[in-house]
Protein backbone atom coordinates (compact mmCIF):
# COMPACT_ATOMS: atom_id res chain seq x y z
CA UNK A 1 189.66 114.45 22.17
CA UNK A 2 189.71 116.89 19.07
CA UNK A 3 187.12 117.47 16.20
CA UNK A 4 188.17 118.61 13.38
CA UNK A 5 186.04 120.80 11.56
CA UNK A 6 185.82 122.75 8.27
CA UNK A 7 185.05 126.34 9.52
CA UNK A 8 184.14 129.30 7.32
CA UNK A 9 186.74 131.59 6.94
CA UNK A 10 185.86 134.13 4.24
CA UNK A 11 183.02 134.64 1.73
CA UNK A 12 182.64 136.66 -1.79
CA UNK A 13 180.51 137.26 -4.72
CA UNK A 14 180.90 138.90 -7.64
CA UNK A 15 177.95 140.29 -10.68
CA UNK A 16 178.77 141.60 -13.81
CA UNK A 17 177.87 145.26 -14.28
CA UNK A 18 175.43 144.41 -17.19
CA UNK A 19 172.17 144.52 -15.56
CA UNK A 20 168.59 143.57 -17.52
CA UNK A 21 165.98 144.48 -16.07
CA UNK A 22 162.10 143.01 -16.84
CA UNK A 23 161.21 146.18 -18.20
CA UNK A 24 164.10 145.70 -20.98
CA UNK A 25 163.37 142.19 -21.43
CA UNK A 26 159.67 143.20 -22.51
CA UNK A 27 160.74 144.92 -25.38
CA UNK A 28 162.00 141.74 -27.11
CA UNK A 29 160.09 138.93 -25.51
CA UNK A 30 156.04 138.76 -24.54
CA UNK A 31 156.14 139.43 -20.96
CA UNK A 32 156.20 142.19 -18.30
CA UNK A 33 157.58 143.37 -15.36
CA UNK A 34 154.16 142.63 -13.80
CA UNK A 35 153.79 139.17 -15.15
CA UNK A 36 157.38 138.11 -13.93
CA UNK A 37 157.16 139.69 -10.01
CA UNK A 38 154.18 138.03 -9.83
CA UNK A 39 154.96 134.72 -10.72
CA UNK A 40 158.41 134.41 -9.67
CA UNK A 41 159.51 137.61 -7.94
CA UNK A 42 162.53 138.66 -10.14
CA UNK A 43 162.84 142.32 -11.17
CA UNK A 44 166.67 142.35 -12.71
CA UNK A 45 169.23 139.98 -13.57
CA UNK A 46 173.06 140.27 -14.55
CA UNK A 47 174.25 139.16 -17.57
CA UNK A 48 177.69 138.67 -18.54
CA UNK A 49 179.87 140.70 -20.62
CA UNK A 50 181.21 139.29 -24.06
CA UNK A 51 184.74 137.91 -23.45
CA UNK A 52 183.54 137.35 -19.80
CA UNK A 53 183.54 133.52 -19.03
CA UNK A 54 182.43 131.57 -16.47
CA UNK A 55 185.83 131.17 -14.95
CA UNK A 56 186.57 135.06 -14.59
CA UNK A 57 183.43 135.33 -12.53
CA UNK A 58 184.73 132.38 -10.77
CA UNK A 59 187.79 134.63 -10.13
CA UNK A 60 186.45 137.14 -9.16
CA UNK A 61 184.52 136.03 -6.29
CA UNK A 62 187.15 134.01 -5.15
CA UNK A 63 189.16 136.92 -4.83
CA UNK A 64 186.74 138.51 -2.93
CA UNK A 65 186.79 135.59 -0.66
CA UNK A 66 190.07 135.55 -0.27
CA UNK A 67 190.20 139.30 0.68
CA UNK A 68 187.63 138.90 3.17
CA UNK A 69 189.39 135.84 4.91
CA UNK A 70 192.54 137.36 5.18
CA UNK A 71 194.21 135.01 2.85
CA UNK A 72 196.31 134.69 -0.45
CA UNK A 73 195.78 132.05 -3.23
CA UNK A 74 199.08 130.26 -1.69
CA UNK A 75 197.14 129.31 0.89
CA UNK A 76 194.84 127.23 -0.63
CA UNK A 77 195.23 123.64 -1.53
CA UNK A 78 192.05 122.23 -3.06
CA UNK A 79 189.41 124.43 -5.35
CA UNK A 80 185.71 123.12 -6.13
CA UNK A 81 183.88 124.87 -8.79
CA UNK A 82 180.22 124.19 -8.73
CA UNK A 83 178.91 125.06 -12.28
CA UNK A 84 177.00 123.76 -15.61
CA UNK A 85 178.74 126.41 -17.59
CA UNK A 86 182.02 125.82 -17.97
CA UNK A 87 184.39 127.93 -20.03
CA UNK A 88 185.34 124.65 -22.11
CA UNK A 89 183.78 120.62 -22.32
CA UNK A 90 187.30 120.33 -20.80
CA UNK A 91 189.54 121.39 -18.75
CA UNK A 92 187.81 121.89 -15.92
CA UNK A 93 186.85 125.47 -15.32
CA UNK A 94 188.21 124.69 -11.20
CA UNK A 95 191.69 124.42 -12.89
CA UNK A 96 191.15 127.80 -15.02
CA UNK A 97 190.73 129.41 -11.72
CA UNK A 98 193.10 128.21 -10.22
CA UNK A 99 195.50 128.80 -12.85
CA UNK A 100 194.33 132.51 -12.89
CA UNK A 101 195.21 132.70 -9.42
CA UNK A 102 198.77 131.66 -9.59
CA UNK A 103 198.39 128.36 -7.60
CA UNK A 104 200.64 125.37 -9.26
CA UNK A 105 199.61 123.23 -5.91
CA UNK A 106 196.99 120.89 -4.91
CA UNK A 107 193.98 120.14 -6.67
CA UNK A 108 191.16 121.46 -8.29
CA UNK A 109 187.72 119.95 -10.13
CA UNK A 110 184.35 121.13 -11.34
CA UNK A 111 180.90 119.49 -9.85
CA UNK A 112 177.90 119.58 -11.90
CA UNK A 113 174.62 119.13 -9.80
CA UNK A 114 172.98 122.19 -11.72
CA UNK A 115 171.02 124.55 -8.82
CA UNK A 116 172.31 122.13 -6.19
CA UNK A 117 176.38 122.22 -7.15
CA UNK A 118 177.34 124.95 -4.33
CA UNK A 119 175.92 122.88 -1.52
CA UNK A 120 176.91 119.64 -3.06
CA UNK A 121 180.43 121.12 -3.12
CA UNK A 122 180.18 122.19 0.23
CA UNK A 123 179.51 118.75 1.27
CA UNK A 124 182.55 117.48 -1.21
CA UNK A 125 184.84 119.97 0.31
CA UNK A 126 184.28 119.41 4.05
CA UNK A 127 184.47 115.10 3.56
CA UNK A 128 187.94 116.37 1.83
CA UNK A 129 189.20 118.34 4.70
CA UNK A 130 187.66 116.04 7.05
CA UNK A 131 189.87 113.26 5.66
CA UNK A 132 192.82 114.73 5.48
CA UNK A 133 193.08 115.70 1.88
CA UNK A 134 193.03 119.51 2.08
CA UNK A 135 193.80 121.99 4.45
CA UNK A 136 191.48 124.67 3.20
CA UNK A 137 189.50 124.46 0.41
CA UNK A 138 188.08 127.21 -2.07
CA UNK A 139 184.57 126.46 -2.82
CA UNK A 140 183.12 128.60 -5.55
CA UNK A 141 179.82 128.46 -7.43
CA UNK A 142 179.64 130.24 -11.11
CA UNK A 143 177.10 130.55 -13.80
CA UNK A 144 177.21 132.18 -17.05
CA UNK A 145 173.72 130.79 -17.86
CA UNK A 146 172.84 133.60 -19.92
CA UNK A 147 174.29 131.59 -22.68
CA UNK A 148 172.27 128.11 -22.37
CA UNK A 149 169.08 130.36 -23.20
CA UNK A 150 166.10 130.62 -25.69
CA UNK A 151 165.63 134.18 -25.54
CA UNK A 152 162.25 133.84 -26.85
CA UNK A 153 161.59 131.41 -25.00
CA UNK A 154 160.20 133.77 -22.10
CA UNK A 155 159.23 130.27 -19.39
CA UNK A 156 162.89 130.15 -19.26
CA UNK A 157 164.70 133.27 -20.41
CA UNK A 158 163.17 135.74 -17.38
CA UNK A 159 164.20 133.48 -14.66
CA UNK A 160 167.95 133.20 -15.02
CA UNK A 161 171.21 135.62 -14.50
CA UNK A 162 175.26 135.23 -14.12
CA UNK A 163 177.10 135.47 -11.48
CA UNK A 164 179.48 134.01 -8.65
CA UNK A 165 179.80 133.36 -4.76
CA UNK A 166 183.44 132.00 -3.26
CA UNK A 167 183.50 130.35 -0.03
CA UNK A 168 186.45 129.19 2.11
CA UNK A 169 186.73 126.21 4.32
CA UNK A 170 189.71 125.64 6.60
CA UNK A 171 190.72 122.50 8.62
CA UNK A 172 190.72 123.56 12.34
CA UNK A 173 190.64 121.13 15.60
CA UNK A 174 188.23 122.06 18.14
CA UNK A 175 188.97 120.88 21.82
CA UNK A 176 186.67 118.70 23.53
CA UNK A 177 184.32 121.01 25.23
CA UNK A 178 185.09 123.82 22.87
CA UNK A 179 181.61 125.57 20.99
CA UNK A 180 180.74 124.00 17.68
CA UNK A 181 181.96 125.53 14.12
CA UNK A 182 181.91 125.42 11.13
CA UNK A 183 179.90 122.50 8.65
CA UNK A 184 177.94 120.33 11.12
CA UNK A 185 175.81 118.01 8.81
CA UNK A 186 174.77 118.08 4.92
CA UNK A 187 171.80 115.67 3.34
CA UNK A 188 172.37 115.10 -0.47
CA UNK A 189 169.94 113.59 -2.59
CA UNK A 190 168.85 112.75 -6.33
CA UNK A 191 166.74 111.29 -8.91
CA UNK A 192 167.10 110.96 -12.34
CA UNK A 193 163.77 110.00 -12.76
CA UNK A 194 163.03 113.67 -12.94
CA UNK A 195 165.43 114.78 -15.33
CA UNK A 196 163.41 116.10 -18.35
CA UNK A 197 161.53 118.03 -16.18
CA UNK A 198 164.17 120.68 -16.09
CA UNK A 199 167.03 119.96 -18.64
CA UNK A 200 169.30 121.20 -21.55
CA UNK A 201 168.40 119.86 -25.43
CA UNK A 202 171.83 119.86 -26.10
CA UNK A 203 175.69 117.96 -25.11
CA UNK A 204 178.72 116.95 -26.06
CA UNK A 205 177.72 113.20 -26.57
CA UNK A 206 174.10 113.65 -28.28
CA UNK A 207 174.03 116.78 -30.34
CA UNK A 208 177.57 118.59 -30.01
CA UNK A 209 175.79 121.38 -28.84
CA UNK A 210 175.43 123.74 -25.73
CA UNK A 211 171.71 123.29 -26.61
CA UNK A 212 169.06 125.69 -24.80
CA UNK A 213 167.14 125.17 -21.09
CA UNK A 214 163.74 123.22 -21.29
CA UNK A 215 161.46 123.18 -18.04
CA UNK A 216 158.00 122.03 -17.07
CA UNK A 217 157.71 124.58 -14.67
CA UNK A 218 154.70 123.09 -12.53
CA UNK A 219 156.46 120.59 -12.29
CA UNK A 220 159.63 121.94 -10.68
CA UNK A 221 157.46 124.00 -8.57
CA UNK A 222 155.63 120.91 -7.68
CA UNK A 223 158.25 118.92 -6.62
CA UNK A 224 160.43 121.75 -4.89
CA UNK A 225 158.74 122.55 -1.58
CA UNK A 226 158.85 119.04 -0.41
CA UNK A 227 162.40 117.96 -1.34
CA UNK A 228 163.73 120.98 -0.15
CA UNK A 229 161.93 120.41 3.56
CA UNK A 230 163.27 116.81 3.14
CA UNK A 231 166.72 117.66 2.91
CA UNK A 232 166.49 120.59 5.80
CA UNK A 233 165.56 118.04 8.44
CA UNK A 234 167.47 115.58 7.47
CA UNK A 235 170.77 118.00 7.99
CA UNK A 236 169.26 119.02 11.31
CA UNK A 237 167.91 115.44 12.64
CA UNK A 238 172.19 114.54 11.78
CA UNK A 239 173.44 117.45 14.24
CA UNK A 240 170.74 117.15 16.79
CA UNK A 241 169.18 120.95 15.99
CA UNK A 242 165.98 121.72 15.28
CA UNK A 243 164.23 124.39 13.14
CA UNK A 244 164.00 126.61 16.04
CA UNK A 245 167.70 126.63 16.11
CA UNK A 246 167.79 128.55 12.85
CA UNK A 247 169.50 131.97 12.78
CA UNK A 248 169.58 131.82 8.86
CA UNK A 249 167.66 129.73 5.94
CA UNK A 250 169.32 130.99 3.07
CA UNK A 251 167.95 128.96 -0.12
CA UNK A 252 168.27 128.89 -3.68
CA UNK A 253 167.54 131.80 -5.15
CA UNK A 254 165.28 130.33 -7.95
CA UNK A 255 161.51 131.54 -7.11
CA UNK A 256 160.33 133.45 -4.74
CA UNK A 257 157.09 131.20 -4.11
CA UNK A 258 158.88 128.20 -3.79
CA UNK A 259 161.49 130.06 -0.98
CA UNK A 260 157.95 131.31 0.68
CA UNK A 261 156.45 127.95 0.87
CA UNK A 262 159.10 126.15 1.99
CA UNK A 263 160.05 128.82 4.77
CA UNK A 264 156.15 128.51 5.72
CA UNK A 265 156.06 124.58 5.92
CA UNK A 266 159.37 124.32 8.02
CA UNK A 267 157.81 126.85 9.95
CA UNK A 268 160.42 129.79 9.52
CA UNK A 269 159.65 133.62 9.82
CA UNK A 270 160.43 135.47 6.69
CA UNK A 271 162.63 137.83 8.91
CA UNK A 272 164.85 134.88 8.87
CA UNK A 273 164.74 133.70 5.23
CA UNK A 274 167.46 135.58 2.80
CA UNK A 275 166.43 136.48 -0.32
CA UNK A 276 167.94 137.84 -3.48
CA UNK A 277 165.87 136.50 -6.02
CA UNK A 278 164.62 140.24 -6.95
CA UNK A 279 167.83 141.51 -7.76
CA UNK A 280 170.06 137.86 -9.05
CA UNK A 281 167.15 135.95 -10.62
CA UNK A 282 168.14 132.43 -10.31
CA UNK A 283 171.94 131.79 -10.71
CA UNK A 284 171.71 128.64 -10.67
CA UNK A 285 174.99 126.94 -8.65
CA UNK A 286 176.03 130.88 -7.67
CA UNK A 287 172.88 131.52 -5.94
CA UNK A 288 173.11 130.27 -2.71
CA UNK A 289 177.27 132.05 -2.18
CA UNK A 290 175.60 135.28 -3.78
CA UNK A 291 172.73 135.56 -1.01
CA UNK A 292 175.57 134.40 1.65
CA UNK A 293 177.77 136.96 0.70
CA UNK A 294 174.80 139.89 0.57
CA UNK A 295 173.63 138.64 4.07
CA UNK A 296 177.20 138.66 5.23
CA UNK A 297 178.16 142.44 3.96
CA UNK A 298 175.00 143.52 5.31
CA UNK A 299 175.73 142.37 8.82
CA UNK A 300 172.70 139.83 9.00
CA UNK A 301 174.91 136.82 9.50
CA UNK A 302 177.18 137.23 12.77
CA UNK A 303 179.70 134.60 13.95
CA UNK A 304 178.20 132.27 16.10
CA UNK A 305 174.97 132.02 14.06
CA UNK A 306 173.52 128.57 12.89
CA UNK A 307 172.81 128.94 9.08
CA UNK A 308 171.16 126.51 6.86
CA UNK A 309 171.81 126.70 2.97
CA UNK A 310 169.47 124.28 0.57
CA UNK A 311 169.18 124.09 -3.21
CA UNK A 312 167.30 122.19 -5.80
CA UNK A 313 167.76 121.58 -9.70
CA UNK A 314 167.92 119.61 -12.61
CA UNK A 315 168.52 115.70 -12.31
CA UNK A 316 166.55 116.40 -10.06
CA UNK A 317 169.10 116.93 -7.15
CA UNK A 318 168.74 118.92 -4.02
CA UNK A 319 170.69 119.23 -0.92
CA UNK A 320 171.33 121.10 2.34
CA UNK A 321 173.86 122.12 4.81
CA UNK A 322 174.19 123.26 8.07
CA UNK A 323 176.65 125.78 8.95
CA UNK A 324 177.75 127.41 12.77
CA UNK A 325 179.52 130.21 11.53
């Protein structure tokens, strides 16, 4: 008997070249490079050019991907854009790209689960290819959240930066006894209890605005550890692995205190832990295919290894999956 499983066949990222440091940031906001590595380990961020939209990042990554996988846009038959900056309210910014890339097949739509959108998309993609709705799947996270932003606002404004990460799944049939691949188990969850803990003040249906990010930091940092710890052994009780299993955490890339306590309570060693967070700030739904895609190029991440990705954000939603590459 066969399984058929959504393996990973190529991964990309992509940064625009405009890079602001803290150091620049303290000239037009009260803060310092001090005050922000301390509290939340960022030193630069990328910020996106003008006339540079979400979906060109998006393209550019996927690109990448493709590139790395050996593959042309033909061959793809379903795109999933993780983002909560879209180039337009509508169309979605997954039909954009795909435009860009010459495909006039298959389908393409955007997810919005803030932070959490790459894994959630990762979860969306695999159930598609699982059920026979897509061969292989681009799955791409993008942010240009540079431009939802109070730039005096400097609880919010240090913490954030653009960017991209492209992933791509591909339907393939393992043989009974062959080694597992590809997505093994994801745990999804949210609650919308949370959600002016860490929201925007702005929308097409209440202001007709893009409106600016609001967080009760605590609050987040509160809540993240635990619902992040949730979600990791939920993926691994599904598969039947354990933490010791773990080749790779790779986490949202949103503070480096949070991605230290929660690789101390699942009882990780930091040597195992990816993290970007100094040089990406927190891309929100690109952060988790940026650090995949640095870890990959690097040479961290081999095949074979068993690699767990996790995010958390506004709604609140968080999520995991587990991944044999």
């Amino acid at each position: 008997m066969t399984r058929v499983r959504s393996i990973v066949r190529g991964v990309g990222g992509y940064l625009p070249q405009k890079v602001l440091t803290n150091a620049e940031l303290a000239k037009t906001v009260d803060t310092s490079d001090e005050w922000i590595q301390q509290r939340v380990g960022i030193k630069q961020r990328h910020i996106a050019a003008e006339g540079e939209f979400t979906s060109d990042l998006a393209v550019a990554a996927a690109r990448k991907a493709l590139d790395n996988a050996g593959l042309t846009p033909d061959d793809i038959d379903l795109i999933v854009v993780a983002t909560t900056t879209p180039d337009y309210t509508f169309p979605a910014a997954a039909t954009l790209v795909q435009m860009k890339l010459g495909i006039h097949h298959g389908l393409a739509f955007d997810i919005q689960a803030v932070c959490s959108g790459f894994v959630y998309a990762v979860a969306t993609a695999d159930s598609y290819i699982k059920n026979g709705l897509a061969n292989r799947a681009l799955v791409i996270g993008a942010e240009t959240f540079s431009r939802l932003l109070d730039w005096t606002d400097r609880g919010t404004c240090v913490l954030f930066g653009d960017g991209a990460g492209a992933m791509i799944l591909e339907k393939t049939e393992l043989a009974e006894g062959e080694p597992e691949r590809g997505v093994l188990a994801s745990a999804l969850r949210s609650d919308g209890r949370h959600w002016d803990k860490l929201y925007v003040d702005g929308g097409p249906s209440t202001t007709g605005t893009t409106g600016h990010v609001h967080m009760q930091g605590p609050e987040v940092f509160r809540h993240a550890v635990g619902k992040i710890t949730d979600v990791v052994y939920s993926a691994l009780e599904k598969s039947g692995y354990s933490v010791d299993d773990l080749d790779w955490f790779v986490p949202h890339q949103a503070n480096r205190r949070i991605i230290d306590g929660a690789g101390a309570k699942l009882g990780l060693p930091p040597e195992k832990v990816v993290i970007t967070v100094d040089r990406h700030a927190n891309t929100s739904a690109a952060s988790v295919p940026l650090a995949l895609s640095v870890a990959l190029a690097d040479g961290r991440i081999k095949p074979g290894d068993l690699v767990m990705l996790e995010a958390m954000g506004g709604g609140f939603t968080w999520g995991a999956s587990l991944i044999r590459w």
